[in-house]
PDB file of N, CA and C in Angstrom:
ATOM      1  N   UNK A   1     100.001  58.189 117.829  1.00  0.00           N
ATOM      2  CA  UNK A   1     100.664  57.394 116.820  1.00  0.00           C
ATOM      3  C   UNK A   1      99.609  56.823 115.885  1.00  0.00           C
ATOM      4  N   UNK A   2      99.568  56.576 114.596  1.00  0.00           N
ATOM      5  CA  UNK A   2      99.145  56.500 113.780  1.00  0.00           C
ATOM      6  C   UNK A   2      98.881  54.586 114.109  1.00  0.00           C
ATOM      7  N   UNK A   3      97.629  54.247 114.113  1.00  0.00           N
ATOM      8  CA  UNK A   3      97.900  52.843 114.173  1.00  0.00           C
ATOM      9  C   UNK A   3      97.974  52.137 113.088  1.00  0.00           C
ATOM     10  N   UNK A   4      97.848  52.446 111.713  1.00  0.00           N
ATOM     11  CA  UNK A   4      98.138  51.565 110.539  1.00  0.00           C
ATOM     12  C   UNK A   4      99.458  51.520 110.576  1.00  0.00           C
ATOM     13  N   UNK A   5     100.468  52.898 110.748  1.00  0.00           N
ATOM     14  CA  UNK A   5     101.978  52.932 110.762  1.00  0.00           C
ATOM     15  C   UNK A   5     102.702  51.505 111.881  1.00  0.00           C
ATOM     16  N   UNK A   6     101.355  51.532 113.158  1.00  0.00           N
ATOM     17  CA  UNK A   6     101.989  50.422 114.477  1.00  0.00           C
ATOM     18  C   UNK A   6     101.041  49.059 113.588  1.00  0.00           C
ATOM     19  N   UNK A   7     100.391  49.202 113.355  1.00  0.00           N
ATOM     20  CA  UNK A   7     100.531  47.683 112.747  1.00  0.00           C
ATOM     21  C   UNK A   7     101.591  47.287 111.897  1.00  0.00           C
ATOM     22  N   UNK A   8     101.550  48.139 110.909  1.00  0.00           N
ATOM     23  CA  UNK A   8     102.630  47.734 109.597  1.00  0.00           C
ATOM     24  C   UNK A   8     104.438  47.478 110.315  1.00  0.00           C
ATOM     25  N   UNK A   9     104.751  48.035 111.540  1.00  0.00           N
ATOM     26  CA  UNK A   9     105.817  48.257 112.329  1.00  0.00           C
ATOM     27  C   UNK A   9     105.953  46.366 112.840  1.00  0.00           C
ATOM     28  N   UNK A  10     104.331  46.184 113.523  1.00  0.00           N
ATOM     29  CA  UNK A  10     104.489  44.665 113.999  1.00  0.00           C
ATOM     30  C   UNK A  10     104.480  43.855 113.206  1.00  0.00           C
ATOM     31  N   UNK A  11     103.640  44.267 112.457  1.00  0.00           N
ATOM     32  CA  UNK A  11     103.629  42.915 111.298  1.00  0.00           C
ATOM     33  C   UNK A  11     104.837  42.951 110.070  1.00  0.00           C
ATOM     34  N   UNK A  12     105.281  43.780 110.231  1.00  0.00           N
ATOM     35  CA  UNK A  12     107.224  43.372 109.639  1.00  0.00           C
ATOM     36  C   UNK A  12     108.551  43.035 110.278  1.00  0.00           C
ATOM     37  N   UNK A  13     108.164  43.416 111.942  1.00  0.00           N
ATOM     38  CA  UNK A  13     108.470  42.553 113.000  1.00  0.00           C
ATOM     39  C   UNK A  13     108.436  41.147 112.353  1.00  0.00           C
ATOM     40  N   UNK A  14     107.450  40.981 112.859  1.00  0.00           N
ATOM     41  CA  UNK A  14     106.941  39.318 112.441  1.00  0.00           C
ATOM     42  C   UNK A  14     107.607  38.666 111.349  1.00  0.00           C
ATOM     43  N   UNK A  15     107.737  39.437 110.387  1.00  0.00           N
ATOM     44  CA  UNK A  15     108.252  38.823 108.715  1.00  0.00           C
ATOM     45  C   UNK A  15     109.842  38.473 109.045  1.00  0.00           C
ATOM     46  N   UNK A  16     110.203  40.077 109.482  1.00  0.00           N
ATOM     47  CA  UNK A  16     111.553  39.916 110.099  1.00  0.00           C
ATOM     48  C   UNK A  16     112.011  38.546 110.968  1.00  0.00           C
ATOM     49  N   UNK A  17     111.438  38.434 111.822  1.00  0.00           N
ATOM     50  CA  UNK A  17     111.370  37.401 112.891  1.00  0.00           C
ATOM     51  C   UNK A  17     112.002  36.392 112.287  1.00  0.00           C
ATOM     52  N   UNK A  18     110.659  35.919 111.241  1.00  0.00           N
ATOM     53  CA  UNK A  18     110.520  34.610 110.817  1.00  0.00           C
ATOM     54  C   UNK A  18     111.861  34.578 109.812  1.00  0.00           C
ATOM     55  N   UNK A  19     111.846  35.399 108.850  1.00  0.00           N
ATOM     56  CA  UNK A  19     112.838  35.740 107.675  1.00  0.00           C
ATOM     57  C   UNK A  19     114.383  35.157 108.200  1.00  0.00           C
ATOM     58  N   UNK A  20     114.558  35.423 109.883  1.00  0.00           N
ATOM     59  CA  UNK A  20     115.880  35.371 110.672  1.00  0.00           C
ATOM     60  C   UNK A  20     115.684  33.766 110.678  1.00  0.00           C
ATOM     61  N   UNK A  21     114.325  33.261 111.372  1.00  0.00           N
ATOM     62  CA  UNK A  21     114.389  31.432 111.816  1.00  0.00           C
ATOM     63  C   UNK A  21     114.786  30.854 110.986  1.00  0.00           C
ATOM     64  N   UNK A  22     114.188  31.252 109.522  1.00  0.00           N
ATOM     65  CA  UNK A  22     114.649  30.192 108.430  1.00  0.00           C
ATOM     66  C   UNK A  22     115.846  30.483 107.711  1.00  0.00           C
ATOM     67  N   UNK A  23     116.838  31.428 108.061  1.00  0.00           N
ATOM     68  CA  UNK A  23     117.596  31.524 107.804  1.00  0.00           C
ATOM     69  C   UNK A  23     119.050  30.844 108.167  1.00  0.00           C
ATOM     70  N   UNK A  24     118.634  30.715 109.765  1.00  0.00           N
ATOM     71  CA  UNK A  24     119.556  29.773 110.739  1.00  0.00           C
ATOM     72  C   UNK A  24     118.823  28.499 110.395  1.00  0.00           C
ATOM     73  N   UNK A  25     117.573  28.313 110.601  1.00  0.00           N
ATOM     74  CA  UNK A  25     117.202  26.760 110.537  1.00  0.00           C
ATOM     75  C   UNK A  25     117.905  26.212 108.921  1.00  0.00           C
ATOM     76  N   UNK A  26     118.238  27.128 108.095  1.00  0.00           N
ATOM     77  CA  UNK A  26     119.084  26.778 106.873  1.00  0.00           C
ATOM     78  C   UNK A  26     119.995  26.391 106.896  1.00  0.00           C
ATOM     79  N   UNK A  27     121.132  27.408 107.485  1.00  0.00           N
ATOM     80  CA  UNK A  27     122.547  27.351 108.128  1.00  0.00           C
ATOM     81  C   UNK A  27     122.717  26.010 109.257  1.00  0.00           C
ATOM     82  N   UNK A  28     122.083  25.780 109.594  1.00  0.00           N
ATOM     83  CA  UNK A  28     121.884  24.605 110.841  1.00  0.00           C
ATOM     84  C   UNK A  28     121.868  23.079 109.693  1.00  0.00           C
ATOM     85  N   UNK A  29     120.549  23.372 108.880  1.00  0.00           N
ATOM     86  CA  UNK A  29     120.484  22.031 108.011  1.00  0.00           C
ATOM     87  C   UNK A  29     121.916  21.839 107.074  1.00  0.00           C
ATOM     88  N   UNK A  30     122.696  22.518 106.617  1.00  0.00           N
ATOM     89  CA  UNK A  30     123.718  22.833 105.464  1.00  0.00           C
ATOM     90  C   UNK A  30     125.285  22.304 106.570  1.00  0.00           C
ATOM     91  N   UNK A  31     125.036  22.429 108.179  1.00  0.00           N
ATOM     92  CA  UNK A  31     126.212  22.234 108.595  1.00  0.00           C
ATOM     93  C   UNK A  31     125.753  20.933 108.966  1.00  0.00           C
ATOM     94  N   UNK A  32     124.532  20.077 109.663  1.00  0.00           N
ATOM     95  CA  UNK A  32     124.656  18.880 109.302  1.00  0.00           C
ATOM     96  C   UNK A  32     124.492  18.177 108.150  1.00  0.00           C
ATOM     97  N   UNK A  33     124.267  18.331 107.007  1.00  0.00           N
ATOM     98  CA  UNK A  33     124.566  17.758 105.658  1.00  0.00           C
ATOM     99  C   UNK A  33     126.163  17.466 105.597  1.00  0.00           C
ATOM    100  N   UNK A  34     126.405  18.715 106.385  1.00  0.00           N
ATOM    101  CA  UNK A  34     128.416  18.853 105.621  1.00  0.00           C
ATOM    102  C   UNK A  34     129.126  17.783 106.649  1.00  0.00           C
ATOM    103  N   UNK A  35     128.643  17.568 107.899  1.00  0.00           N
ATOM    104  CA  UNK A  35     129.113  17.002 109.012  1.00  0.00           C
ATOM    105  C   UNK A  35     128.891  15.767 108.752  1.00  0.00           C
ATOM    106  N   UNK A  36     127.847  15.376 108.193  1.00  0.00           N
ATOM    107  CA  UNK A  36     127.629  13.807 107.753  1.00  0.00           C
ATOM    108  C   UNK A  36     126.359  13.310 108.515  1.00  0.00           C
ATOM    109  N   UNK A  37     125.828  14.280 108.839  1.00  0.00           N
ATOM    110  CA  UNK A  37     124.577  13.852 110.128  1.00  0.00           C
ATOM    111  C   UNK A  37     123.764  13.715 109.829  1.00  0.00           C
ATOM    112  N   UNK A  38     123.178  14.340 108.651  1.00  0.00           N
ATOM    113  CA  UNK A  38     121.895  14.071 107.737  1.00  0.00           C
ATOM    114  C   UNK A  38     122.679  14.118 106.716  1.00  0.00           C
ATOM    115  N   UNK A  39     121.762  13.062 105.845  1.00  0.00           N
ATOM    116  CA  UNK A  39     122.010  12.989 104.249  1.00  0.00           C
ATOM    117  C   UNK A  39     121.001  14.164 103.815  1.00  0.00           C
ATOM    118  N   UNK A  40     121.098  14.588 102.330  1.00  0.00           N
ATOM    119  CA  UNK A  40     120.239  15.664 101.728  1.00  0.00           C
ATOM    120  C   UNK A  40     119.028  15.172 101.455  1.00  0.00           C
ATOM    121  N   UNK A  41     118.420  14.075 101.487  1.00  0.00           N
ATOM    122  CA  UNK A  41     117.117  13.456 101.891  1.00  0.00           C
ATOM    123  C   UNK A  41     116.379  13.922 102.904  1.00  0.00           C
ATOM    124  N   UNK A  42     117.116  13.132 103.733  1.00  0.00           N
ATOM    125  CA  UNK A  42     116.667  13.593 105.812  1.00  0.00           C
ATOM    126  C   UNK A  42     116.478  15.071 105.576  1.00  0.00           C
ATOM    127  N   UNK A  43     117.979  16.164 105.247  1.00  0.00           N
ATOM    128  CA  UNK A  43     118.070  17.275 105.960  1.00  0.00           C
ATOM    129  C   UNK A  43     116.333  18.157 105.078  1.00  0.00           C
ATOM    130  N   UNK A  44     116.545  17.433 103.810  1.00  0.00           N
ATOM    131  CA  UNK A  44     114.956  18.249 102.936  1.00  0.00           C
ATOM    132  C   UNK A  44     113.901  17.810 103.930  1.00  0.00           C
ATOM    133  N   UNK A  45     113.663  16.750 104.128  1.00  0.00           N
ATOM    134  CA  UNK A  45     112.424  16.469 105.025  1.00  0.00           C
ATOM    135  C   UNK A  45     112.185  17.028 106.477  1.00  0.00           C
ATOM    136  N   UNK A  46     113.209  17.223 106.975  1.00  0.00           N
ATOM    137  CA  UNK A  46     113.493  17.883 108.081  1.00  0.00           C
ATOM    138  C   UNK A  46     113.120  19.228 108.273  1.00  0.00           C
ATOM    139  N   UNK A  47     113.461  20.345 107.367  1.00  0.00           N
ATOM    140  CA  UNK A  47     113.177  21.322 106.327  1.00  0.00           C
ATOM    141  C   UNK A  47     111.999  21.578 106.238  1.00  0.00           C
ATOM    142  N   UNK A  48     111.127  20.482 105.166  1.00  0.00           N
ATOM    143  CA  UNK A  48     109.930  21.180 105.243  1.00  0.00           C
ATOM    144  C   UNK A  48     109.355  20.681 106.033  1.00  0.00           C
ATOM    145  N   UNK A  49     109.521  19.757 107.103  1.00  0.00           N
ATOM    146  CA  UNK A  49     108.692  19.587 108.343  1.00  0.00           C
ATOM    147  C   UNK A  49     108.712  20.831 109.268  1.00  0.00           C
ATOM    148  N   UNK A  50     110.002  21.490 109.308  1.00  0.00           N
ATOM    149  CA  UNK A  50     110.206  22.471 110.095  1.00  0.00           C
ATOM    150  C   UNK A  50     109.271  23.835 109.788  1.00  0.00           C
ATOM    151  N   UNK A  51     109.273  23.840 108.651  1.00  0.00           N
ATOM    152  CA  UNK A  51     108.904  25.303 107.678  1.00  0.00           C
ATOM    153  C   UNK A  51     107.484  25.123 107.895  1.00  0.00           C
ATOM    154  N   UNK A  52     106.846  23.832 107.845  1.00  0.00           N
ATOM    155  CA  UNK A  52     105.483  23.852 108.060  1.00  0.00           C
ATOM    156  C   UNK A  52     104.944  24.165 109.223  1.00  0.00           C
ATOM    157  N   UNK A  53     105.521  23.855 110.276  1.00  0.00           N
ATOM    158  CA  UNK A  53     104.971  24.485 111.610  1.00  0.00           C
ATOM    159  C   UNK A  53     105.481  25.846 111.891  1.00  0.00           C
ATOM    160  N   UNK A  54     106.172  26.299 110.864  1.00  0.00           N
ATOM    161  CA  UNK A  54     106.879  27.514 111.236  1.00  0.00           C
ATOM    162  C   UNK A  54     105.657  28.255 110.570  1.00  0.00           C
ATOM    163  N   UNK A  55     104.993  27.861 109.523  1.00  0.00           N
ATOM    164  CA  UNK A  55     104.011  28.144 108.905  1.00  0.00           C
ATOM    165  C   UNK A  55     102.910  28.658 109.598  1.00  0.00           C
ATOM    166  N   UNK A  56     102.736  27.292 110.211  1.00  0.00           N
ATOM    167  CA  UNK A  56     101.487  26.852 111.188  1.00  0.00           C
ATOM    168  C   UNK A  56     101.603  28.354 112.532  1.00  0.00           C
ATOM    169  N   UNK A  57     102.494  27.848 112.816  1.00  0.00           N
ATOM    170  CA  UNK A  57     102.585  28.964 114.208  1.00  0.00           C
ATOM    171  C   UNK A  57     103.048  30.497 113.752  1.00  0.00           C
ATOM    172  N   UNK A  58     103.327  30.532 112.422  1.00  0.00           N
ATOM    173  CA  UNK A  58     103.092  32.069 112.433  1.00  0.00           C
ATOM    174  C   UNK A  58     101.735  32.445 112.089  1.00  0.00           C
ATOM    175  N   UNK A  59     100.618  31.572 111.308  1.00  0.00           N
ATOM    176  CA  UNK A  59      98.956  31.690 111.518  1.00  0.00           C
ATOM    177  C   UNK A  59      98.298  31.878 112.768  1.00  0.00           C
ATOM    178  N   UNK A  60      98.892  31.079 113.662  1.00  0.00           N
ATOM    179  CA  UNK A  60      98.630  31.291 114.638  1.00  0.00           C
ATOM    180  C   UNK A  60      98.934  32.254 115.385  1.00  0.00           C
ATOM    181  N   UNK A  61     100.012  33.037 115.509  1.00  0.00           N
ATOM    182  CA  UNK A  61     100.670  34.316 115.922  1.00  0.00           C
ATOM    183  C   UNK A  61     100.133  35.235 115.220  1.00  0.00           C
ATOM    184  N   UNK A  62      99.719  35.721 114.046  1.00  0.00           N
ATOM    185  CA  UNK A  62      98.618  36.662 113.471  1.00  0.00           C
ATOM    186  C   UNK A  62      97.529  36.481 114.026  1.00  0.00           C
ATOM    187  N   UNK A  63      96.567  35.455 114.755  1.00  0.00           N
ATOM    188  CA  UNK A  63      96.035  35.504 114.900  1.00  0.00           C
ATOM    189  C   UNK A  63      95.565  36.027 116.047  1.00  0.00           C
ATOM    190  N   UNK A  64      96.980  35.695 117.061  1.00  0.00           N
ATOM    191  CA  UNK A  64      96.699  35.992 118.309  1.00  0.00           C
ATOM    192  C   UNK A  64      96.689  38.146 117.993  1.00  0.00           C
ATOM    193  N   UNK A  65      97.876  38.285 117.704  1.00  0.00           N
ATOM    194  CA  UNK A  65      98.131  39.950 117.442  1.00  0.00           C
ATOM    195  C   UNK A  65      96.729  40.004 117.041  1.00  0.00           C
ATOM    196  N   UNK A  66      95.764  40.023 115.709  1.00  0.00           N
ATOM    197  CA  UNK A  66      94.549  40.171 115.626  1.00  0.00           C
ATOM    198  C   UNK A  66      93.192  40.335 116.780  1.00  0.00           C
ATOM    199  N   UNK A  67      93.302  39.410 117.263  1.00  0.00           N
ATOM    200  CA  UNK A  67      92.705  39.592 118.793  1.00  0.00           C
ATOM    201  C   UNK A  67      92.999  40.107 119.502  1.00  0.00           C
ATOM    202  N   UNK A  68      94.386  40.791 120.135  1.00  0.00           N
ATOM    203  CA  UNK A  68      94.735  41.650 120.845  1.00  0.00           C
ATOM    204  C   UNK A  68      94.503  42.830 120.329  1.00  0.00           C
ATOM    205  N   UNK A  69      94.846  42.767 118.947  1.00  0.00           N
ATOM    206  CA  UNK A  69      94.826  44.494 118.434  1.00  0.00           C
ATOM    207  C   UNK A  69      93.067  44.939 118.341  1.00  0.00           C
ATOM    208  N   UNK A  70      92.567  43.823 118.375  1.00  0.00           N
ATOM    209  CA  UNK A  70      91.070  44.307 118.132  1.00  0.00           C
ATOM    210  C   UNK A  70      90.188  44.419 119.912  1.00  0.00           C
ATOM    211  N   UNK A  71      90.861  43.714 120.530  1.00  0.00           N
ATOM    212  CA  UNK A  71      90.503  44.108 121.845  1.00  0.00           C
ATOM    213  C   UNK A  71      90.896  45.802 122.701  1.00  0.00           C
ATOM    214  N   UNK A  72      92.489  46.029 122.043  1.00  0.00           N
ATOM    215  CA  UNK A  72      93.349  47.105 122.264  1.00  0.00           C
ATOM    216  C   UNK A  72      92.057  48.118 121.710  1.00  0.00           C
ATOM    217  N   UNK A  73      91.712  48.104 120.593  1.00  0.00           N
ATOM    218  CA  UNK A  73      90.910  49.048 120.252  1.00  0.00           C
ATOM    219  C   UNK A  73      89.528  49.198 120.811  1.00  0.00           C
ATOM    220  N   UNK A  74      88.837  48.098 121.053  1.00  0.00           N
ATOM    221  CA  UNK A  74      87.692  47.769 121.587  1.00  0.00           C
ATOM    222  C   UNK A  74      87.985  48.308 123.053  1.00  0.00           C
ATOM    223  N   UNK A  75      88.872  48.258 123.614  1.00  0.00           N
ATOM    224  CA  UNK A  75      89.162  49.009 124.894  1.00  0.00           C
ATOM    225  C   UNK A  75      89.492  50.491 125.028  1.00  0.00           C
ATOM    226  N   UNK A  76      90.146  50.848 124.089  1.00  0.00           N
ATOM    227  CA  UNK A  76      90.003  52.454 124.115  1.00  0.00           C
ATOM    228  C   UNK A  76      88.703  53.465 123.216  1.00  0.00           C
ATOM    229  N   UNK A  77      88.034  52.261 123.121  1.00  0.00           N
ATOM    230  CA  UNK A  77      86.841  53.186 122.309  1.00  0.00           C
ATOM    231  C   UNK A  77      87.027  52.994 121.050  1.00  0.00           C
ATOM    232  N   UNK A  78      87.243  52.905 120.416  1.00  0.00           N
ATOM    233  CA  UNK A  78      87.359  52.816 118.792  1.00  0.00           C
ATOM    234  C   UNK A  78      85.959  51.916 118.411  1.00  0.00           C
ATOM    235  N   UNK A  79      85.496  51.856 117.852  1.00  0.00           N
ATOM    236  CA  UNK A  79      83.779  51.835 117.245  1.00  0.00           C
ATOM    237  C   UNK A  79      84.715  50.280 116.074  1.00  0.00           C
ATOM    238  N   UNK A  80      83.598  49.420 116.103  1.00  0.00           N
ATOM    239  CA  UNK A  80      84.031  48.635 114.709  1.00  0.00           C
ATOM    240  C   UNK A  80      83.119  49.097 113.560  1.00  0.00           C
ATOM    241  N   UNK A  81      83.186  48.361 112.536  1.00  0.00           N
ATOM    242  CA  UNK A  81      82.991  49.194 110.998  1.00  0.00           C
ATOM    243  C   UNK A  81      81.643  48.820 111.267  1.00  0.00           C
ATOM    244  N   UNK A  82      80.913  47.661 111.644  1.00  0.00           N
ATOM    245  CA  UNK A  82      79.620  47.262 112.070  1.00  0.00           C
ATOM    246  C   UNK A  82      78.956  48.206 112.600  1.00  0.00           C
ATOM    247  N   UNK A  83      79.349  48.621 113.809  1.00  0.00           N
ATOM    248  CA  UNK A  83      78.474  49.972 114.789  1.00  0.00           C
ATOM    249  C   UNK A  83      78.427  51.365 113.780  1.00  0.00           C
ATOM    250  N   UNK A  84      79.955  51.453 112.985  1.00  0.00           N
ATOM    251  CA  UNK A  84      79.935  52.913 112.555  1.00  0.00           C
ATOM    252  C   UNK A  84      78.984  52.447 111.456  1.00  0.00           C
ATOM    253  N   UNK A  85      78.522  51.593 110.685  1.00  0.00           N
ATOM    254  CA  UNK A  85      77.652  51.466 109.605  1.00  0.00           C
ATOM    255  C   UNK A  85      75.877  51.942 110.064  1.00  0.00           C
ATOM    256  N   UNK A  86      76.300  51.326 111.082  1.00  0.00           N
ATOM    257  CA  UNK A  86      74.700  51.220 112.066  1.00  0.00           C
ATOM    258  C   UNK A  86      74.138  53.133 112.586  1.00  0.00           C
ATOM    259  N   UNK A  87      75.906  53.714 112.473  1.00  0.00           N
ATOM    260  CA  UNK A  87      75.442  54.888 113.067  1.00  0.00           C
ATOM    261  C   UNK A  87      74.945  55.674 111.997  1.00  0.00           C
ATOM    262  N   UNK A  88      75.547  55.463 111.046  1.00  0.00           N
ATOM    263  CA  UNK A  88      75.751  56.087 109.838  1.00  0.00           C
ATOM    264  C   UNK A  88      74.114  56.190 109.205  1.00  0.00           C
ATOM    265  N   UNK A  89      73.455  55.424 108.979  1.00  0.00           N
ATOM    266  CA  UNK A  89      72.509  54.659 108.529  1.00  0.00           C
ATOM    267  C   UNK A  89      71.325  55.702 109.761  1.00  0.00           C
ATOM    268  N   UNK A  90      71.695  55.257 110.619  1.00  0.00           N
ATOM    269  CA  UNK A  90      70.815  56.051 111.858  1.00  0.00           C
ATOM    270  C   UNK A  90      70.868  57.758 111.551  1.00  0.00           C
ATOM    271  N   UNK A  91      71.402  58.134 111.245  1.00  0.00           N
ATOM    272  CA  UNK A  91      72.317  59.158 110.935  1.00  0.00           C
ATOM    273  C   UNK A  91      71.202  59.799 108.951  1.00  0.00           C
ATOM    274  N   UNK A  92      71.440  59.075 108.494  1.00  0.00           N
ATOM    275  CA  UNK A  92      70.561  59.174 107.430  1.00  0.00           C
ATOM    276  C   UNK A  92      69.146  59.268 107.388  1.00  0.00           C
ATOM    277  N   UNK A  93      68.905  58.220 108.419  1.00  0.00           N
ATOM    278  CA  UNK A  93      67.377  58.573 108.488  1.00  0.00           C
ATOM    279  C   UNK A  93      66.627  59.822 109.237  1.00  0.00           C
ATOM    280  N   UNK A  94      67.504  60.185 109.780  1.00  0.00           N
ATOM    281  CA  UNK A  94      67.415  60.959 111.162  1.00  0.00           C
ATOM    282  C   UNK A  94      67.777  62.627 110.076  1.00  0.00           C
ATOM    283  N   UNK A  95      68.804  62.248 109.058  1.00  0.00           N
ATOM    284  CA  UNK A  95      68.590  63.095 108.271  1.00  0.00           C
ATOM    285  C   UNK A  95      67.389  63.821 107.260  1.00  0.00           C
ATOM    286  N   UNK A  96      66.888  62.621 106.987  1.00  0.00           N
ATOM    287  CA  UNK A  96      65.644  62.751 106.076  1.00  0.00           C
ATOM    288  C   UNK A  96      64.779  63.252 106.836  1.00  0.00           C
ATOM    289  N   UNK A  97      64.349  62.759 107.712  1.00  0.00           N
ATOM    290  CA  UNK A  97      63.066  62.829 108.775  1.00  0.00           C
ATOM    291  C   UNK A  97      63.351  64.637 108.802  1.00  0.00           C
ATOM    292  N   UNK A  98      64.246  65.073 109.454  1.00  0.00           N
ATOM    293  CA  UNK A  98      64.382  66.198 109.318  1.00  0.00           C
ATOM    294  C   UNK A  98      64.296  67.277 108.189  1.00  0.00           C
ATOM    295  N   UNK A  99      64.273  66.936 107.120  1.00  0.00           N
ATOM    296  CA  UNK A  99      64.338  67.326 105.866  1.00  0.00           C
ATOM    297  C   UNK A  99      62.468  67.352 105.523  1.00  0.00           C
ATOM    298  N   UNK A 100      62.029  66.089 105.789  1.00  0.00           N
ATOM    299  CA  UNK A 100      60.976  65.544 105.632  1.00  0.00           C
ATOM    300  C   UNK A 100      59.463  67.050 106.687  1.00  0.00           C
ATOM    301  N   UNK A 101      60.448  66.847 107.729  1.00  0.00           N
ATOM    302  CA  UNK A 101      59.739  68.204 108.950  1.00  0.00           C
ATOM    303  C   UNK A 101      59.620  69.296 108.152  1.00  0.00           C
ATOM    304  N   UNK A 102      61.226  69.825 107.988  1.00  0.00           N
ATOM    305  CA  UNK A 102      61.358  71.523 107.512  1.00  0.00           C
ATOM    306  C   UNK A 102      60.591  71.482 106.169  1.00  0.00           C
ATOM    307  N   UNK A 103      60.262  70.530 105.477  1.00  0.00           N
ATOM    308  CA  UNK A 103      59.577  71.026 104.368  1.00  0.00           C
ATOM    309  C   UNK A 103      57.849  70.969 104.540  1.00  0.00           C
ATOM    310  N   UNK A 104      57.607  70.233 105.400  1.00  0.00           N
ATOM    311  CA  UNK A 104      56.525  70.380 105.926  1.00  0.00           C
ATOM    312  C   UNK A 104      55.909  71.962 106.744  1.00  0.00           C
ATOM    313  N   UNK A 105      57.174  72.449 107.319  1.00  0.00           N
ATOM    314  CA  UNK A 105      56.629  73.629 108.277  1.00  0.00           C
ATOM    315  C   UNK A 105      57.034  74.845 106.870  1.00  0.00           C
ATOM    316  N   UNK A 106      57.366  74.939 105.634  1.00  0.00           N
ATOM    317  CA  UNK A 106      57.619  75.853 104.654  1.00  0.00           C
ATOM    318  C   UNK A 106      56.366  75.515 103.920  1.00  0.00           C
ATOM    319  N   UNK A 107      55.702  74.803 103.958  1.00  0.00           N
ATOM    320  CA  UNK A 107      54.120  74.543 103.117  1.00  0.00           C
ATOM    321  C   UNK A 107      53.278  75.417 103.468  1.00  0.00           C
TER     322      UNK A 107
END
C-alpha cells in the first residue's frame, strides 16, 4: 500500500472526525439556547471554549499519529531523509574517487 495514499486516508479520518464533533457540539449548543438553558452569550462562550480544546487536542492527536507513523517506519526499515542525504553524499564521493582512479590508470 502506498503510504502517502494511508496517510492522506488517516489524516481525513481525523478532519472527518472532528468535522462530525463540531457539528453535534453545534446541534447540542442551538437546543440549549432554544430550551432556555443557555442564553446566546453563555452558549458562544461555551463554543469557543469547547472548539479551543477541540483545537488543542487535535494538535495533539497529529502529533501523536506523527510519532507513531515515524516509528512505524523507523521499524520496518525505511531510512529518514537525514541518513538518505548522508548516503547519497557518501555515494558521491565514493563516485569521484573512482573516477579520480580510472583516470589515473588511462594516463
Amino acid at each position: 500500500m502506498d503510504n502517502n495514499h494511508w496517510l492522506t486516508q488517516l489524516l481525513m479520518l481525523g478532519v472527518s472526525t472532528t468535522t462530525l464533533v463540531v457539528d453535534k457540539l453545534r446541534e447540542v449548543n442551538d437546543e440549549l439556547i432554544k430550551d432556555g438553558k443557555l442564553n446566546p452569550e453563555q452558549a458562544k462562550e461555551v463554543m469557543d471554549d469547547l472548539l479551543q480544546k477541540l483545537k488543542s487536542e487535535q494538535g495533539n492527536f497529529e502529533g501523536q499519529i506523527q510519532r507513531q507513523l515515524r516509528n512505524l517506519l523507523q521499524d520496518v526499515g525505511v531510512p529518514r531523509q537525514s541518513e538518505m542525504d548522508e548516503l547519497r553524499g557518501r555515494i558521491d564521493r565514493l563516485e569521484r574517487q573512482l573516477r579520480e582512479l580510472e583516470n589515473r590508470l588511462w594516463r
